[in-house]
C-alpha atoms as a PDB file:
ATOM      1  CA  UNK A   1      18.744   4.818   1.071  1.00  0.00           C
ATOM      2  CA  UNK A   2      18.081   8.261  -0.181  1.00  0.00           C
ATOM      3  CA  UNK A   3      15.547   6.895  -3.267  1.00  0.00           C
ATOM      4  CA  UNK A   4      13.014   5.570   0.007  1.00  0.00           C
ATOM      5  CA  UNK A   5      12.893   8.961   1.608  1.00  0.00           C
ATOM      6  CA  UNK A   6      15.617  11.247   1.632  1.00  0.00           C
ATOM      7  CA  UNK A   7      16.771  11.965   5.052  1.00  0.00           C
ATOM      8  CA  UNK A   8      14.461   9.444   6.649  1.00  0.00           C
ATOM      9  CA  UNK A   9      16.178   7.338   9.754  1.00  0.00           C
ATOM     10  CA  UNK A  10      14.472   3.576   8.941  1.00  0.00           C
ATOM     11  CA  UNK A  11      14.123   0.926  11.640  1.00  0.00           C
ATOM     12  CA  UNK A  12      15.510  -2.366  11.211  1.00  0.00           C
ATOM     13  CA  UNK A  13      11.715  -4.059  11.000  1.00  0.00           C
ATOM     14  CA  UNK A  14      11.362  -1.438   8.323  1.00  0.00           C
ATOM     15  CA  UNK A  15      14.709  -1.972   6.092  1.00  0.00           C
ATOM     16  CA  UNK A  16      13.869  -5.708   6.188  1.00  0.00           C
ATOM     17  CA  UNK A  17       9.959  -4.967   5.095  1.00  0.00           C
ATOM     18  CA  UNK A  18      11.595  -2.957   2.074  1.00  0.00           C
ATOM     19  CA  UNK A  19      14.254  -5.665   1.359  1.00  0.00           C
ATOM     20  CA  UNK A  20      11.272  -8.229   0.829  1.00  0.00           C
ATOM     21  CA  UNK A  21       8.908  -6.217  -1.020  1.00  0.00           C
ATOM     22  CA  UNK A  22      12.126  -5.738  -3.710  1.00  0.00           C
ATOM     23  CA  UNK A  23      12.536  -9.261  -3.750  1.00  0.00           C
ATOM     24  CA  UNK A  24       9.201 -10.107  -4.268  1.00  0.00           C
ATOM     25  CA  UNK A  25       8.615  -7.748  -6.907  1.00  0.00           C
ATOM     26  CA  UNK A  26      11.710  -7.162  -8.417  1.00  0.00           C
ATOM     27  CA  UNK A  27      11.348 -11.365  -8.799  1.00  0.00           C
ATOM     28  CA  UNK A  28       8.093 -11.284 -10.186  1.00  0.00           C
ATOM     29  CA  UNK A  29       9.141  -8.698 -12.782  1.00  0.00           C
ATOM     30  CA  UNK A  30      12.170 -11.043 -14.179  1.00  0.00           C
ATOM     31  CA  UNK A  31       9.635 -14.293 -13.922  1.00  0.00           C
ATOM     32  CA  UNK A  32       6.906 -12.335 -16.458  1.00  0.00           C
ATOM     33  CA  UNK A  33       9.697 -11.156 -18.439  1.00  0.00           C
ATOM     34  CA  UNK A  34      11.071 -14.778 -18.679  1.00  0.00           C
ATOM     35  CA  UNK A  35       7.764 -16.287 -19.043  1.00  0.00           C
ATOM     36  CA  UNK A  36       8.483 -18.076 -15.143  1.00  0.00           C
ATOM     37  CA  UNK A  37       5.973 -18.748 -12.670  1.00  0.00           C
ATOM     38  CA  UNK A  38       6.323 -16.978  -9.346  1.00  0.00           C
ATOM     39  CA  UNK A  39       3.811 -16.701  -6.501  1.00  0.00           C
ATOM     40  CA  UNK A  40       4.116 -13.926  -3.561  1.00  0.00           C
ATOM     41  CA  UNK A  41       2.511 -15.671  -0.666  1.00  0.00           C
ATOM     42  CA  UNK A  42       0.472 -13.823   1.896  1.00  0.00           C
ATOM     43  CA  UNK A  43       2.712 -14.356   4.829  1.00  0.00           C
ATOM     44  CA  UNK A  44       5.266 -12.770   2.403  1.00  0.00           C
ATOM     45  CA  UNK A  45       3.021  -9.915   1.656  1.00  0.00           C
ATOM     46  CA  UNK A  46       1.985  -9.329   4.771  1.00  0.00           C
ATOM     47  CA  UNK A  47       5.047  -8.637   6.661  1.00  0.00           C
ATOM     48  CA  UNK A  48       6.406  -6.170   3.469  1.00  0.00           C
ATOM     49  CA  UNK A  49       2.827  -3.886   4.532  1.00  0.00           C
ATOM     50  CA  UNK A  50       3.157  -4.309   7.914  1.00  0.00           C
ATOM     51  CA  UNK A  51       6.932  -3.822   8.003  1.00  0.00           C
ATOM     52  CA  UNK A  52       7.563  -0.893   5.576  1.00  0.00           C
ATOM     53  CA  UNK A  53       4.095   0.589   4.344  1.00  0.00           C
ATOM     54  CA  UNK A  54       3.419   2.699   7.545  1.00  0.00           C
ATOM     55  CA  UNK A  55       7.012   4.305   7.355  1.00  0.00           C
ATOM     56  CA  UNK A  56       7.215   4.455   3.703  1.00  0.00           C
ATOM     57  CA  UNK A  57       3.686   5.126   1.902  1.00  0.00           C
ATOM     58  CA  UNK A  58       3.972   9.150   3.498  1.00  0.00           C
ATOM     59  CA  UNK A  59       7.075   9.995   1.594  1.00  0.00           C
ATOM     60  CA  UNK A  60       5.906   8.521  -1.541  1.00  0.00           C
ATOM     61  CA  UNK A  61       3.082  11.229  -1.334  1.00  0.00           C
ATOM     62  CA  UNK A  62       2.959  14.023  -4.108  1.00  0.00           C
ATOM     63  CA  UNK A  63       2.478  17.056  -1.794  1.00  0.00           C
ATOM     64  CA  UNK A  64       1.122  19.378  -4.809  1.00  0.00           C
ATOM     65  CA  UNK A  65      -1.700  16.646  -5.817  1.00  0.00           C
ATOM     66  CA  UNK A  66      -2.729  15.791  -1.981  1.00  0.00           C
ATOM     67  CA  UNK A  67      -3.515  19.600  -1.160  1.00  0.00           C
ATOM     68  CA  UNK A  68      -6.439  20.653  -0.565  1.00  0.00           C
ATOM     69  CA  UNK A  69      -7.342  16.736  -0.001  1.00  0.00           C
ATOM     70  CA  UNK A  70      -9.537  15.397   3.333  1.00  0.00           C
ATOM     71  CA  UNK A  71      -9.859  11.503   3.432  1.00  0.00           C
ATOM     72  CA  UNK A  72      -9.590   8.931   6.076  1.00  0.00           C
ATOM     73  CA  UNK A  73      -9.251   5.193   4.515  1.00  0.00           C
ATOM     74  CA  UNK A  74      -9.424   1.889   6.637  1.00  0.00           C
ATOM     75  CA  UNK A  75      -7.482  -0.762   5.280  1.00  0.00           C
ATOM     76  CA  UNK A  76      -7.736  -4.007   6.457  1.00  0.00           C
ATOM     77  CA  UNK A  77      -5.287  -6.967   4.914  1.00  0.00           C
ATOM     78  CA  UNK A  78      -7.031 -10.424   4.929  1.00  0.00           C
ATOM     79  CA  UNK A  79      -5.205 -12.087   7.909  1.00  0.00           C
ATOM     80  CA  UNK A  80      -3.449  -8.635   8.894  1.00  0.00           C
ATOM     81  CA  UNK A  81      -2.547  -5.548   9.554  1.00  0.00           C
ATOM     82  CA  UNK A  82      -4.903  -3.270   9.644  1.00  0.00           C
ATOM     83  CA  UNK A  83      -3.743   0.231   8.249  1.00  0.00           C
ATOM     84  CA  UNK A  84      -5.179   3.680   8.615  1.00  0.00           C
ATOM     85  CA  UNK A  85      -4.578   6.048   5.672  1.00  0.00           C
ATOM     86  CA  UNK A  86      -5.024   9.552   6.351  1.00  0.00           C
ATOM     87  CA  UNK A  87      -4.547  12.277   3.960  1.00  0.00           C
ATOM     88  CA  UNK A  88      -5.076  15.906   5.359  1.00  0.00           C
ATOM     89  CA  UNK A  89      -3.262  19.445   4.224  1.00  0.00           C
ATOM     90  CA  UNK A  90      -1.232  18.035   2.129  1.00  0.00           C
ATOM     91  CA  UNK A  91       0.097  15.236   4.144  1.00  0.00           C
ATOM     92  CA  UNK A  92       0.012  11.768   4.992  1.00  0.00           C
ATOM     93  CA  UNK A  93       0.010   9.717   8.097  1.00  0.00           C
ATOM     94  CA  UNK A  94      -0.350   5.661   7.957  1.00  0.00           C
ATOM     95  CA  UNK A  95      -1.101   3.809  11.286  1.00  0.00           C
ATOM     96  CA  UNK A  96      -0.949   0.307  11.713  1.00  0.00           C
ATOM     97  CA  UNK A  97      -3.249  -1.085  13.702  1.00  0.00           C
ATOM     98  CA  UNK A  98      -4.901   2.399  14.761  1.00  0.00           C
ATOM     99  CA  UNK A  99      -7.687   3.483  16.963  1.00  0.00           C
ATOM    100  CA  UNK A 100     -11.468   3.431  15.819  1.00  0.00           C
ATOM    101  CA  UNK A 101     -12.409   6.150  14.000  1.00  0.00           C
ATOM    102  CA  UNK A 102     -14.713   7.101  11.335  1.00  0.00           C
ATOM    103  CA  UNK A 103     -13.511   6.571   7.982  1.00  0.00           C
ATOM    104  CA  UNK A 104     -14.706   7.680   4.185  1.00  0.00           C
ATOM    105  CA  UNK A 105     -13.569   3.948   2.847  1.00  0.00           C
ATOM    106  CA  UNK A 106     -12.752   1.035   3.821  1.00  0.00           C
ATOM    107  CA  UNK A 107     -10.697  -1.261   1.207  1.00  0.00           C
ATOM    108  CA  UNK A 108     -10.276  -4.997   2.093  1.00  0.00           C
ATOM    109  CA  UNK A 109      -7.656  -6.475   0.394  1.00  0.00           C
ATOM    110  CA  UNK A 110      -5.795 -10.198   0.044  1.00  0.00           C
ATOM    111  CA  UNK A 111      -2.018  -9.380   0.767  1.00  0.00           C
ATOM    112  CA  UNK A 112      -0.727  -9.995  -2.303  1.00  0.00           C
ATOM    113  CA  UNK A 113      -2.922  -8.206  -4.167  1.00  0.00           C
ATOM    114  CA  UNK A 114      -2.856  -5.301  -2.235  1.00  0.00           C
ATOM    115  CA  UNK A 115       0.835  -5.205  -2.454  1.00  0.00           C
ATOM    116  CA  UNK A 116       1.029  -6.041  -6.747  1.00  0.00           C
ATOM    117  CA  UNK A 117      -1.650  -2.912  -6.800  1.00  0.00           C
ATOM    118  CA  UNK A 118       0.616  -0.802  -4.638  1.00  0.00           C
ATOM    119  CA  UNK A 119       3.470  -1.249  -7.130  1.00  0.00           C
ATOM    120  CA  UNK A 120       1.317  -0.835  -9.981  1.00  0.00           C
ATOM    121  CA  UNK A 121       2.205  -4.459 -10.938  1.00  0.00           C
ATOM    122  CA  UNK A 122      -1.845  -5.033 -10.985  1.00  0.00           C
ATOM    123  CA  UNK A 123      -4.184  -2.277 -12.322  1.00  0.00           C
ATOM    124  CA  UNK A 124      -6.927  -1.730  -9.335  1.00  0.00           C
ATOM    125  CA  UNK A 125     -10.090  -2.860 -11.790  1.00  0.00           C
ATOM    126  CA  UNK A 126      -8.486  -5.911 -12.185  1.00  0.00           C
ATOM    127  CA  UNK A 127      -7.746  -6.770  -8.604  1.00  0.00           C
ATOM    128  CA  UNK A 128     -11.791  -6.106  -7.787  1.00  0.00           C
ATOM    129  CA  UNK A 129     -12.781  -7.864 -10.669  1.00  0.00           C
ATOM    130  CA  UNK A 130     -10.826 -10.959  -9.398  1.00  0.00           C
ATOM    131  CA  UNK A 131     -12.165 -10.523  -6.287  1.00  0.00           C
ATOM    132  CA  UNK A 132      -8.796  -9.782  -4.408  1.00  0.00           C
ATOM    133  CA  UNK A 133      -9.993  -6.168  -3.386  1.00  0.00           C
ATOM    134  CA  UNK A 134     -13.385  -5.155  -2.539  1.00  0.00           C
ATOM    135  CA  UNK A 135     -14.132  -1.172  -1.212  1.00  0.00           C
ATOM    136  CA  UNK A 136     -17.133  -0.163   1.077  1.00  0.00           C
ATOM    137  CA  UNK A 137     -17.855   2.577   3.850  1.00  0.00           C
ATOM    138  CA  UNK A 138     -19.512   6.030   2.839  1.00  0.00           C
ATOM    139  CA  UNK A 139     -17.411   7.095  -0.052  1.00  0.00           C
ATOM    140  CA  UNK A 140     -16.308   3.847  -1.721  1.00  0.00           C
ATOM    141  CA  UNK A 141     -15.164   5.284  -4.980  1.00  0.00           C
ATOM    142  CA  UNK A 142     -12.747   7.239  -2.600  1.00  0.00           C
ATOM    143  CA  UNK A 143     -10.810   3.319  -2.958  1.00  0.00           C
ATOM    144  CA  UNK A 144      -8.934   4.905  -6.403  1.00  0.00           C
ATOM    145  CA  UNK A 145      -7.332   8.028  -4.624  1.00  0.00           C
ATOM    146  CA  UNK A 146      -4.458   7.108  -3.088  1.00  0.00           C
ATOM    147  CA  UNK A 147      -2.734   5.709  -6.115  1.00  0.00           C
ATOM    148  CA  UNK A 148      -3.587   8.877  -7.774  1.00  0.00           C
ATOM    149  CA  UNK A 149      -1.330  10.559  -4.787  1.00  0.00           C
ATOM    150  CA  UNK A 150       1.398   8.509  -4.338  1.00  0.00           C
ATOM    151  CA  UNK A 151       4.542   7.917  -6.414  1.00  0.00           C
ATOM    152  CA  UNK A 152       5.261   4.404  -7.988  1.00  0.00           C
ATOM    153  CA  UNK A 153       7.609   2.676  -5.032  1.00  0.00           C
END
């Protein structure tokens, strides 16, 4: 699947997390565009970021926009996981379930909102204004960044 990340070997629990977050998605795109209801559960949600973010949010990263960029972002899903988002040099790494450590921001998010604002199906404003994402920790407005370095999934 050379559009995920060229070259990348993917795990099984990984291939299935991206399978389900195109479903989901993809679904909810043709529902809007038919005027259809459709609802992404957090169950749902939660296995596509526990399954497939950790493997799949480093590739998406724009290498020329992350240099020179330090930050360390705790991101706990309501109900689970619990990722760590660290940009450093120029790279990414994202942990699930990591060690404690001390972090710039922490952003708490409901599953599915996390995961609509990941695939830019949900501007970030309006996912805090609804209440469905809420960012804290020493540099809050840090919450922003990492959609400004990543590519659209």
């Amino acid at each position: 699947m050379p559009w995920y990340a060229q070259g990348a070997t993917i795990t099984p629990a990984t291939s299935t997390g991206l399978m389900l977050s195109e479903s989901l998605v993809h679904g909810l795109d043709i529902a809007r565009g038919a005027g259809l209801p459709w609802a992404i559960g957090p169950e749902e949600a939660r296995l596509v970021l526990g399954q497939s973010m950790p493997t799949m949010m480093a590739p998406a990263l724009d290498t020329a926009k992350a240099r020179g960029v330090g930050i360390a972002l705790d991101l706990p899903i309501k109900g689970g996981p619990r990722l760590a988002v660290v940009v450093d040099g120029g790279t990414m790494t994202v942990t699930r379930d990591a060690p404690p450590r001390t972090y710039d921001c922490t952003i708490t998010a409901a599953p599915a909102t996390f995961l609509l604002v990941s695939f830019r199906r949900t501007p970030i404003w309006k996912a805090i204004a609804r209440g469905g994402m809420r960012a804290g920790g020493r540099r809050p407005w840090l919450a922003t960044r990492p959609g400004q370095l990543v590519a659209t999934p």
